[in-house]
N, C-alpha and C. Protein backbone atom coordinates (compact mmCIF):
# COMPACT_ATOMS: atom_id res chain seq x y z
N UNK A 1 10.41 -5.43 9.57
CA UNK A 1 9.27 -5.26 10.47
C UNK A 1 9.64 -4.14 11.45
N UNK A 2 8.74 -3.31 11.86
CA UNK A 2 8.90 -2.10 12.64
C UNK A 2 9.25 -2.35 13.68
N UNK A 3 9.58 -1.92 14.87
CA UNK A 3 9.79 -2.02 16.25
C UNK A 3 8.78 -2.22 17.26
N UNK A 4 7.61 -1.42 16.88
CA UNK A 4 6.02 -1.07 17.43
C UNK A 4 5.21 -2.97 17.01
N UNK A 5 5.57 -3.09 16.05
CA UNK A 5 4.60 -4.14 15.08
C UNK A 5 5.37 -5.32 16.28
N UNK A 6 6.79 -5.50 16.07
CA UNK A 6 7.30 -6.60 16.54
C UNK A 6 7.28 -6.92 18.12
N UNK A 7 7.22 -5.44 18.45
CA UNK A 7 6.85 -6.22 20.08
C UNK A 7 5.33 -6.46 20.44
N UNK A 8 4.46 -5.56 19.78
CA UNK A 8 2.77 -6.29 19.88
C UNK A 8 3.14 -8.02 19.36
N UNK A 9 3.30 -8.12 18.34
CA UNK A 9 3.67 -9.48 18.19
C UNK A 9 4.31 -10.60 18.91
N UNK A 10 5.01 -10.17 19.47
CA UNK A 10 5.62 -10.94 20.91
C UNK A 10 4.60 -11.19 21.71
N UNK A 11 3.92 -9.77 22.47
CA UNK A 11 2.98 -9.76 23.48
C UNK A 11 1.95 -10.70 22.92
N UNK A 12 1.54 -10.59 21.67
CA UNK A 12 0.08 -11.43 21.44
C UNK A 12 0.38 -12.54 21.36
N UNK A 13 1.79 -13.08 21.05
CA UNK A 13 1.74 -14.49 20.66
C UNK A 13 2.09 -15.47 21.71
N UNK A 14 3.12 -14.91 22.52
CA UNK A 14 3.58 -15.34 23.36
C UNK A 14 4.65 -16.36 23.15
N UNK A 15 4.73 -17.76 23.53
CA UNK A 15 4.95 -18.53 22.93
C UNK A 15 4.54 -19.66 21.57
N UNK A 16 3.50 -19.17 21.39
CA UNK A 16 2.42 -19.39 19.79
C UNK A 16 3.33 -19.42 19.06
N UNK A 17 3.09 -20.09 17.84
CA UNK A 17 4.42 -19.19 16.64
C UNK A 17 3.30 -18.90 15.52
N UNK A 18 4.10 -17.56 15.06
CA UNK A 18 3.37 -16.40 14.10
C UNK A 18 3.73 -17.07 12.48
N UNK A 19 2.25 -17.40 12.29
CA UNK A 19 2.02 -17.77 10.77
C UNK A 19 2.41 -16.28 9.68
N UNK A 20 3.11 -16.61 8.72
CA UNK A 20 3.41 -15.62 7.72
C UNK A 20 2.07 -15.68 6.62
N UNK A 21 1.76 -14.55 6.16
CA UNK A 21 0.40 -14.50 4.75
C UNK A 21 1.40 -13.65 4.07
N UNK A 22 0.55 -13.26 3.20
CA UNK A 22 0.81 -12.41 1.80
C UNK A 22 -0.26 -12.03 1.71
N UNK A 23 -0.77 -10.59 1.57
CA UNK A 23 -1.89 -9.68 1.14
C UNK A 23 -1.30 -8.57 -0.13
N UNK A 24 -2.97 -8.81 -0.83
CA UNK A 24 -2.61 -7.79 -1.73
C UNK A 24 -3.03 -6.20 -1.52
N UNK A 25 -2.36 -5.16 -1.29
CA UNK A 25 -3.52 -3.85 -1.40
C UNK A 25 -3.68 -3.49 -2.86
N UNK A 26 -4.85 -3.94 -3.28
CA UNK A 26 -5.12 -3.64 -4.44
C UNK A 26 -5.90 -1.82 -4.76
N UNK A 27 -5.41 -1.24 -5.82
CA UNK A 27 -5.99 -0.05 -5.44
C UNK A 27 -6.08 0.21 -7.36
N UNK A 28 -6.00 1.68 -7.13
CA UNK A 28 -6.82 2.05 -8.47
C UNK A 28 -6.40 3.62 -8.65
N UNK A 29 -6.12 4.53 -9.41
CA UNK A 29 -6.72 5.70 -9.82
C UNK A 29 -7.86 6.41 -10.47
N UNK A 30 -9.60 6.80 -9.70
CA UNK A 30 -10.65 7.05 -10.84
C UNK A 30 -10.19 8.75 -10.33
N UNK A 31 -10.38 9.15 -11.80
CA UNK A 31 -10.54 10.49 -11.91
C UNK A 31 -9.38 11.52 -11.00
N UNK A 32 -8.48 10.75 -11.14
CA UNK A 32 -6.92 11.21 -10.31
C UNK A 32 -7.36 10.68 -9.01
N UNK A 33 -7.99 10.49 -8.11
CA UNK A 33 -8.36 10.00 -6.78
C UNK A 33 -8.15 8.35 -6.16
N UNK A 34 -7.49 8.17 -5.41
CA UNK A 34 -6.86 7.16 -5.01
C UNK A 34 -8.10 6.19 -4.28
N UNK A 35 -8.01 4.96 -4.99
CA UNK A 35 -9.36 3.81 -4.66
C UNK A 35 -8.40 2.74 -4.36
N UNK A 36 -9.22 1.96 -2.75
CA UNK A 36 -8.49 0.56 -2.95
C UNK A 36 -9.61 -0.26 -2.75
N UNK A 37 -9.37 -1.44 -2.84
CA UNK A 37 -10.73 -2.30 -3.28
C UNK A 37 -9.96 -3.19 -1.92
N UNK A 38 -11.71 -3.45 -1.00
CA UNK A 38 -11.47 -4.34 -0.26
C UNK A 38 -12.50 -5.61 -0.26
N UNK A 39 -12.34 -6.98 0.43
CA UNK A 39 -13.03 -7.76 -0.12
C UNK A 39 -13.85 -8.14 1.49
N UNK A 40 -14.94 -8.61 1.36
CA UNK A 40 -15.60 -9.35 2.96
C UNK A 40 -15.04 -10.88 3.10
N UNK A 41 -14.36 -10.90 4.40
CA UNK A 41 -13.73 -12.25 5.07
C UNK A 41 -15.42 -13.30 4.71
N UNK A 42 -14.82 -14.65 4.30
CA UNK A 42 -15.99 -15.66 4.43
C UNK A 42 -16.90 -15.94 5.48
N UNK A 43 -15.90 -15.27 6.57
CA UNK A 43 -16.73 -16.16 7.61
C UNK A 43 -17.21 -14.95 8.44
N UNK A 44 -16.65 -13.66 8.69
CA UNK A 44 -17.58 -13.02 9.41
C UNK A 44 -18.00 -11.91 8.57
N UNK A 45 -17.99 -11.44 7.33
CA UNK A 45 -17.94 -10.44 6.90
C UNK A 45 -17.46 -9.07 6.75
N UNK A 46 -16.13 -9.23 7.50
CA UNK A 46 -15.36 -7.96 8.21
C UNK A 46 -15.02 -8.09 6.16
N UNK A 47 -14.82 -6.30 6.54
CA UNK A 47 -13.80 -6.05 4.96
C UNK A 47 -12.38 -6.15 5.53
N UNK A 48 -11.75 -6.61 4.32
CA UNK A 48 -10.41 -6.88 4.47
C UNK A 48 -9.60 -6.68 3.14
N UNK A 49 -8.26 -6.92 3.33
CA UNK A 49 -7.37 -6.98 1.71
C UNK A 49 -7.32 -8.61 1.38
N UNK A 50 -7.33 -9.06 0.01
CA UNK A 50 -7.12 -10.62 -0.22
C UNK A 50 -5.81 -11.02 0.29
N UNK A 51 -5.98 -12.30 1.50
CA UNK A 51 -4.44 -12.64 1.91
C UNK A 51 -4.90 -14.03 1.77
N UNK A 52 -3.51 -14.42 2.21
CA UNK A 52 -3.02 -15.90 1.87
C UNK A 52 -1.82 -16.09 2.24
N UNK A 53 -1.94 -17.62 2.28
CA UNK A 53 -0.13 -18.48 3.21
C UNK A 53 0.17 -18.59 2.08
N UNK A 54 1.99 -18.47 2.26
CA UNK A 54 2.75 -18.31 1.10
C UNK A 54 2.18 -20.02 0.28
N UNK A 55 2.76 -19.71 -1.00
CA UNK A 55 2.93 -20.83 -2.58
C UNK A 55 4.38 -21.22 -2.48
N UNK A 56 4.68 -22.69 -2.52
CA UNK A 56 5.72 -22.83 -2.68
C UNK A 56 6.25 -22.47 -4.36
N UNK A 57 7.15 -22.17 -4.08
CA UNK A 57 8.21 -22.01 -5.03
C UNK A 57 7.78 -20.24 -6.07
N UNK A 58 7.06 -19.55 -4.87
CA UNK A 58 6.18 -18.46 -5.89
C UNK A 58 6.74 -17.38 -4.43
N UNK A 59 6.99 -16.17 -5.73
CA UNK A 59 7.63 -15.17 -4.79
C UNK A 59 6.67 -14.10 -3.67
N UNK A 60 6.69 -13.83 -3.13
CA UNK A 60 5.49 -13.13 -2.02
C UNK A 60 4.50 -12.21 -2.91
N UNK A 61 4.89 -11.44 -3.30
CA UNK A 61 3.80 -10.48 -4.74
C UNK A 61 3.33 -11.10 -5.37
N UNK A 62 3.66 -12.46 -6.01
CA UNK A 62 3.59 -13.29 -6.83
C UNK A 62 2.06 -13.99 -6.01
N UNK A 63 2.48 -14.19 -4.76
CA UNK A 63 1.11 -15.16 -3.61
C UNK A 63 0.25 -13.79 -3.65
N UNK A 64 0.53 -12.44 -2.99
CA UNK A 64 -0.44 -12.12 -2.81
C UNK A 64 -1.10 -11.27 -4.38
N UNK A 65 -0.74 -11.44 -5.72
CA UNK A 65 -1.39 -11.09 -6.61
C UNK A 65 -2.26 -12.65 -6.93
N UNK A 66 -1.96 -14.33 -6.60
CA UNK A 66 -2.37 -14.95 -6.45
C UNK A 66 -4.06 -14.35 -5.81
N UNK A 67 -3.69 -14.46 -4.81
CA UNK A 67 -4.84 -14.25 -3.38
C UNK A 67 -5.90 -12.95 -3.97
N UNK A 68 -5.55 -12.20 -4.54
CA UNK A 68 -6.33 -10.83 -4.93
C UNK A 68 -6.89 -11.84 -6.07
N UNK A 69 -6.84 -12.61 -6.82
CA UNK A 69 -7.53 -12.94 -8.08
C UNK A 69 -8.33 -14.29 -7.66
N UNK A 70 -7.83 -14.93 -7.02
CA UNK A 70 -9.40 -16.25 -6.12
C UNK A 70 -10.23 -14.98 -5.47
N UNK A 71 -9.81 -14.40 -4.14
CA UNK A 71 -10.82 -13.48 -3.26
C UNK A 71 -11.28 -12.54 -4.35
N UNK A 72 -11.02 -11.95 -5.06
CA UNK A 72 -12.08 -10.75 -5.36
C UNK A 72 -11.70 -10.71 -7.22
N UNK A 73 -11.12 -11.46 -8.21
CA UNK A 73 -11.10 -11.45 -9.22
C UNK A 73 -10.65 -9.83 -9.92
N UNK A 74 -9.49 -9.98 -9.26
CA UNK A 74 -8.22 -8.77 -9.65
C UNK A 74 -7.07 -9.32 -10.72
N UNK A 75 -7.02 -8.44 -11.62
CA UNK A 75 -5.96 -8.32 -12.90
C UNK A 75 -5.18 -7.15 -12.79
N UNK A 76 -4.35 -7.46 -12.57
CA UNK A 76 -2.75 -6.39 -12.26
C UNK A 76 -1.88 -6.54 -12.00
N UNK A 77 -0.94 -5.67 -12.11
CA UNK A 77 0.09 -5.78 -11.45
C UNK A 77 1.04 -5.32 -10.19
N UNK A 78 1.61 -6.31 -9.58
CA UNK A 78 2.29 -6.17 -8.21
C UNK A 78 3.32 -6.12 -7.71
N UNK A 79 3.78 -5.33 -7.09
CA UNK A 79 5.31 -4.94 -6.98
C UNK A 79 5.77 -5.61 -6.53
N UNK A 80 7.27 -5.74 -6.18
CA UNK A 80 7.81 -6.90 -5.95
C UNK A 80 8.05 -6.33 -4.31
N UNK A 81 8.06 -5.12 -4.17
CA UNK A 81 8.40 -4.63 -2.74
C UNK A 81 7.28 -4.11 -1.72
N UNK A 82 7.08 -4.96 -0.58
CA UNK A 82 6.29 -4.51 0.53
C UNK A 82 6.28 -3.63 0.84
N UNK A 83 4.94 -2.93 1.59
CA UNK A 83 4.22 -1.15 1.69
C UNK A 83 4.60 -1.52 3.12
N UNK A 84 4.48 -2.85 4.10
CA UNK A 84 4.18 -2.86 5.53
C UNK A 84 3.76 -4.02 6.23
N UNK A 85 3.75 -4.40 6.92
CA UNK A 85 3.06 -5.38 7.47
C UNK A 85 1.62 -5.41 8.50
N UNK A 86 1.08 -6.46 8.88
CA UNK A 86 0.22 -6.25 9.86
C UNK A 86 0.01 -7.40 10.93
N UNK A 87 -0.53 -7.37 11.91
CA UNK A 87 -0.81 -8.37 12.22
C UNK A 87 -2.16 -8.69 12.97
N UNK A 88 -2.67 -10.07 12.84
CA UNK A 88 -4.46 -10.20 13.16
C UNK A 88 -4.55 -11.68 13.47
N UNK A 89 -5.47 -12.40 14.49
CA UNK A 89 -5.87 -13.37 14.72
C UNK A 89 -6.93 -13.89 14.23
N UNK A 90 -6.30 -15.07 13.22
CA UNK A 90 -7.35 -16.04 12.09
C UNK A 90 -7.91 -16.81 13.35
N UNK A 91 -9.58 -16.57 13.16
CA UNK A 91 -10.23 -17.51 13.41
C UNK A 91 -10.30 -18.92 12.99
N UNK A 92 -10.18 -19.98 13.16
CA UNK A 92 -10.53 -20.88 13.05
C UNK A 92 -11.06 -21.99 14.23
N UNK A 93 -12.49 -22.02 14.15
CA UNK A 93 -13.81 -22.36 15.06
C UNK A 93 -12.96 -24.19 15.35
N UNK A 94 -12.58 -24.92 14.06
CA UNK A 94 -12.52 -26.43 14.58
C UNK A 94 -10.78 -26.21 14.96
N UNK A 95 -9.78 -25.74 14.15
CA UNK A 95 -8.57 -26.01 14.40
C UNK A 95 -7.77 -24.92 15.50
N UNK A 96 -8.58 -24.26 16.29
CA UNK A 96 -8.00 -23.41 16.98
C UNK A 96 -7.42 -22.07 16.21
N UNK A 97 -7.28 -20.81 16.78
CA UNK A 97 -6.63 -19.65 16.25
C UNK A 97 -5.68 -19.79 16.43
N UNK A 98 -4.78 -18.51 14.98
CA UNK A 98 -3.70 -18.56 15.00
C UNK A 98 -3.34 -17.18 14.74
N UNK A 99 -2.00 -16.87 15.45
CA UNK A 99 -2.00 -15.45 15.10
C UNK A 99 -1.35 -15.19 13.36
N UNK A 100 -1.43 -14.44 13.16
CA UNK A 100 -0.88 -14.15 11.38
C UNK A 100 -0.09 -12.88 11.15
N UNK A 101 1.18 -12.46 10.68
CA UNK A 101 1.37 -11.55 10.13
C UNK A 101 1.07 -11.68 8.86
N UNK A 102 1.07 -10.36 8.25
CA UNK A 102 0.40 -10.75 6.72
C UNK A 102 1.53 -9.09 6.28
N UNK A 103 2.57 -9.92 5.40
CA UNK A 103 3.42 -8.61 4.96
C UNK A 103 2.09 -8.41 3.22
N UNK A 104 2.27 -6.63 3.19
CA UNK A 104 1.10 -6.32 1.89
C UNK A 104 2.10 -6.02 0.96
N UNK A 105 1.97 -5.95 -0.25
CA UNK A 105 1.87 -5.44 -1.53
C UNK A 105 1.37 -4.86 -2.20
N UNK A 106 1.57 -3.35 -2.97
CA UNK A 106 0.45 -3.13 -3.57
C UNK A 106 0.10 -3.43 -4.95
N UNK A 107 -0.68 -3.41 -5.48
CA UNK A 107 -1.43 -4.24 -7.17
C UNK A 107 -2.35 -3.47 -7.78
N UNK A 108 -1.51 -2.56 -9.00
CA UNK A 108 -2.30 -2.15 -8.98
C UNK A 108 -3.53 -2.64 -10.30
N UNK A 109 -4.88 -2.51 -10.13
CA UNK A 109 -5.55 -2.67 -10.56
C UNK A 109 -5.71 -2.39 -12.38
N UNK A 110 -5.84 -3.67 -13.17
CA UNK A 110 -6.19 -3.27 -14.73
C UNK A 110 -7.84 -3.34 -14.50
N UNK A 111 -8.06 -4.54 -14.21
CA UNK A 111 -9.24 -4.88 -14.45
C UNK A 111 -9.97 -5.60 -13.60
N UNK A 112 -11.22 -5.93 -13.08
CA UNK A 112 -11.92 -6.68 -12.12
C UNK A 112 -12.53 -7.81 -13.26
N UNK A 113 -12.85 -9.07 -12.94
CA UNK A 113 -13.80 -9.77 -13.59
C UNK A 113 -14.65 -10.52 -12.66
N UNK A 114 -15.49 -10.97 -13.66
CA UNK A 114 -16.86 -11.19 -12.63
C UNK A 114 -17.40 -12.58 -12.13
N UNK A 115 -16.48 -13.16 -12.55
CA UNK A 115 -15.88 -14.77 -12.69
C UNK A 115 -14.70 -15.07 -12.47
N UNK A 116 -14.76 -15.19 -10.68
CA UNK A 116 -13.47 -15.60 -9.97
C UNK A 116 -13.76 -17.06 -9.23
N UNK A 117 -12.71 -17.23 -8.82
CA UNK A 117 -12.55 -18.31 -7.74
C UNK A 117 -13.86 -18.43 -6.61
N UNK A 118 -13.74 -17.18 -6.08
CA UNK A 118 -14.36 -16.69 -4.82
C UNK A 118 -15.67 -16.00 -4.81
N UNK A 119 -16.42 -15.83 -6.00
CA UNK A 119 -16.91 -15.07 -6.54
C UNK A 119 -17.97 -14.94 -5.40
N UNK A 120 -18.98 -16.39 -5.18
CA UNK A 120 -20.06 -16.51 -4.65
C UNK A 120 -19.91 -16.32 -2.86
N UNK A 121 -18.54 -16.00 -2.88
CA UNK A 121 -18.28 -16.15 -1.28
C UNK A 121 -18.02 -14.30 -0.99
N UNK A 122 -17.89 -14.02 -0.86
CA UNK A 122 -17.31 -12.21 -1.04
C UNK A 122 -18.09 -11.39 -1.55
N UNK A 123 -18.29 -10.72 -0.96
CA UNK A 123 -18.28 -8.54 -1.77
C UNK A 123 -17.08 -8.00 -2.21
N UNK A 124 -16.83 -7.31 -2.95
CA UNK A 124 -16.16 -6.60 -3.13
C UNK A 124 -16.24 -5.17 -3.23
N UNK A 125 -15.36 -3.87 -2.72
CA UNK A 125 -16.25 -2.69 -3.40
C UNK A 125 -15.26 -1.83 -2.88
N UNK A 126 -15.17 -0.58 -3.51
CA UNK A 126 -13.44 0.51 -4.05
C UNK A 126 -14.50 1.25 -2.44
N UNK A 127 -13.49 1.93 -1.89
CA UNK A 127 -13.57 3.06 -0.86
C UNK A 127 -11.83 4.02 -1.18
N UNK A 128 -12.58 4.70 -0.80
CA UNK A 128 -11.44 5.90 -0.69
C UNK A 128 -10.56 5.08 0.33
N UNK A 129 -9.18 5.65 0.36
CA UNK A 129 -8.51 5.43 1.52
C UNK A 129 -8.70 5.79 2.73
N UNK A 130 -9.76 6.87 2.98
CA UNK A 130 -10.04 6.84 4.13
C UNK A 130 -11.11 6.47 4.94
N UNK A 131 -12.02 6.68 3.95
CA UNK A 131 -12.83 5.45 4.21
C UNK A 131 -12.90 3.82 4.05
N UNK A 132 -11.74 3.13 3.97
CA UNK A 132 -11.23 1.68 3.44
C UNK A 132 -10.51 1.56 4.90
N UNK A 133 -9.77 2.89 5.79
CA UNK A 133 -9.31 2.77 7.09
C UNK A 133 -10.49 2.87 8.02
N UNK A 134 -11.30 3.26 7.52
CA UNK A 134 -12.66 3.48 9.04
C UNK A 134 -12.97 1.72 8.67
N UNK A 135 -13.16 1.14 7.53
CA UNK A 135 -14.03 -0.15 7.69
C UNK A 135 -13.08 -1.53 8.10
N UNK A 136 -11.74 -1.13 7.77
CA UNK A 136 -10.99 -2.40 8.65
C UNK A 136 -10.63 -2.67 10.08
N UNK A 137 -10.64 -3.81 10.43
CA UNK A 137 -10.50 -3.69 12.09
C UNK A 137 -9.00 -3.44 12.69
N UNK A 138 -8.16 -4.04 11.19
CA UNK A 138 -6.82 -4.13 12.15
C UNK A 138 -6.04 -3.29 12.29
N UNK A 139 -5.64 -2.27 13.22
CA UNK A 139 -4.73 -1.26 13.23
C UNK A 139 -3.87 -0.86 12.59
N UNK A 140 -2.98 -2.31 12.43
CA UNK A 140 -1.83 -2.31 11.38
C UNK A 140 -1.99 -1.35 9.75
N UNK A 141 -3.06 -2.79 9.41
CA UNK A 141 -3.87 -2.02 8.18
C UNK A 141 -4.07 -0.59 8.08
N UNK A 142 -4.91 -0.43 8.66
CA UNK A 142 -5.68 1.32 8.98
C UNK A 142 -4.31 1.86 8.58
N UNK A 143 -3.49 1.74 9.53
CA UNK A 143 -1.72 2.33 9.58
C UNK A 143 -1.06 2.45 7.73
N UNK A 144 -1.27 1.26 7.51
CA UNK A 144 -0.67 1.00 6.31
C UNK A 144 -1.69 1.84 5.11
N UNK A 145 -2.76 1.28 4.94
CA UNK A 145 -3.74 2.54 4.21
C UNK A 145 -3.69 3.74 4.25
N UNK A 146 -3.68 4.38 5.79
CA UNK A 146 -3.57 6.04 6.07
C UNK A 146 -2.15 6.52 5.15
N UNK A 147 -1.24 5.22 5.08
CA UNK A 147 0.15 5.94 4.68
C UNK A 147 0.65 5.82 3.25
N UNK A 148 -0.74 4.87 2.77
CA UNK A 148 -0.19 4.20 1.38
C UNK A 148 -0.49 5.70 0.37
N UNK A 149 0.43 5.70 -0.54
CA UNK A 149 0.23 6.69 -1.95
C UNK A 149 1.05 6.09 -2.95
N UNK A 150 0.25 5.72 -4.03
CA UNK A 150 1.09 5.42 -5.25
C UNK A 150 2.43 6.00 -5.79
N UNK A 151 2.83 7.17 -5.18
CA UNK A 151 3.72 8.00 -5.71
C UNK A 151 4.76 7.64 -4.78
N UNK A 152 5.06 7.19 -3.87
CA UNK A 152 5.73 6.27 -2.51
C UNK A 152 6.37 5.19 -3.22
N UNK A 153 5.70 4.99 -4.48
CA UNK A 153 6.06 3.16 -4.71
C UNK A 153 7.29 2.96 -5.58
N UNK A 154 8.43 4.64 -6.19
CA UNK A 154 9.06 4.40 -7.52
C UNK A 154 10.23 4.02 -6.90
């Protein structure tokens, strides 16, 4: 974790303690041009990457290629090594918020299907990378998108 990331994290949490996720950045190559596919949160519609609290006994790429195939019905494959982290405050209206880091992965994309988990709950839809950083809220992200390139990943 960066230096910048870990002391916002302090400041926001305070004494809170910081829930770990797993996100996938799922992305794509059309026509040599770099696509990542983001999905809309259930509850407010913000776009986001598919995350999730770790699986026991399942390795972090492993959860967040999990999480990309309930949220948005992604087939691919996912590296075993993190692009970055982020961090964002999960709403939850009855059990109180919690803050979340969410370390990403990227995955990359074979195939979408149209019959997922999540299907009836979500949008899904490819933006450029720089336009995939104008539509997310969390800094981190934006950060991590502006910097992601497939050619980064060998």
């Amino acid at each position: 974790m960066n230096a910048k990331l870990s002391t916002n994290l302090q400041r926001d949490a305070g004494s809170s303690p910081v829930h770990l996720q797993y996100g996938a950045l799922c992305y794509r190559l059309d026509d040599g041009k770099l696509q990542v596919l983001l999905v809309t949160s259930r509850e407010t519609g913000r776009w986001v990457i598919p995350k999730g609290w770790p699986i026991d006994d399942t390795e972090p790429s492993e959860t967040a290629a999990h999480e990309a195939w309930e949220e948005a019905g992604v087939v691919g494959s996912c590296k075993s090594k993190s692009v970055g982290s982020f961090s964002y405050t999960k709403v939850r209206p009855s059990k109180g918020n919690v803050l979340c880091l969410v370390k990403v992965y990227p995955l990359r994309v074979r195939k979408l299907v149209s019959d997922f988990p999540e299907s009836g709950q979500r949008r899904r839809k490819w933006f450029s990378v720089k336009k995939a950083a104008q539509r997310v809220a969390e800094p981190g992200l934006v950060e991590i998108l502006r910097e992601f390139s497939p050619r980064l990943l060998n």
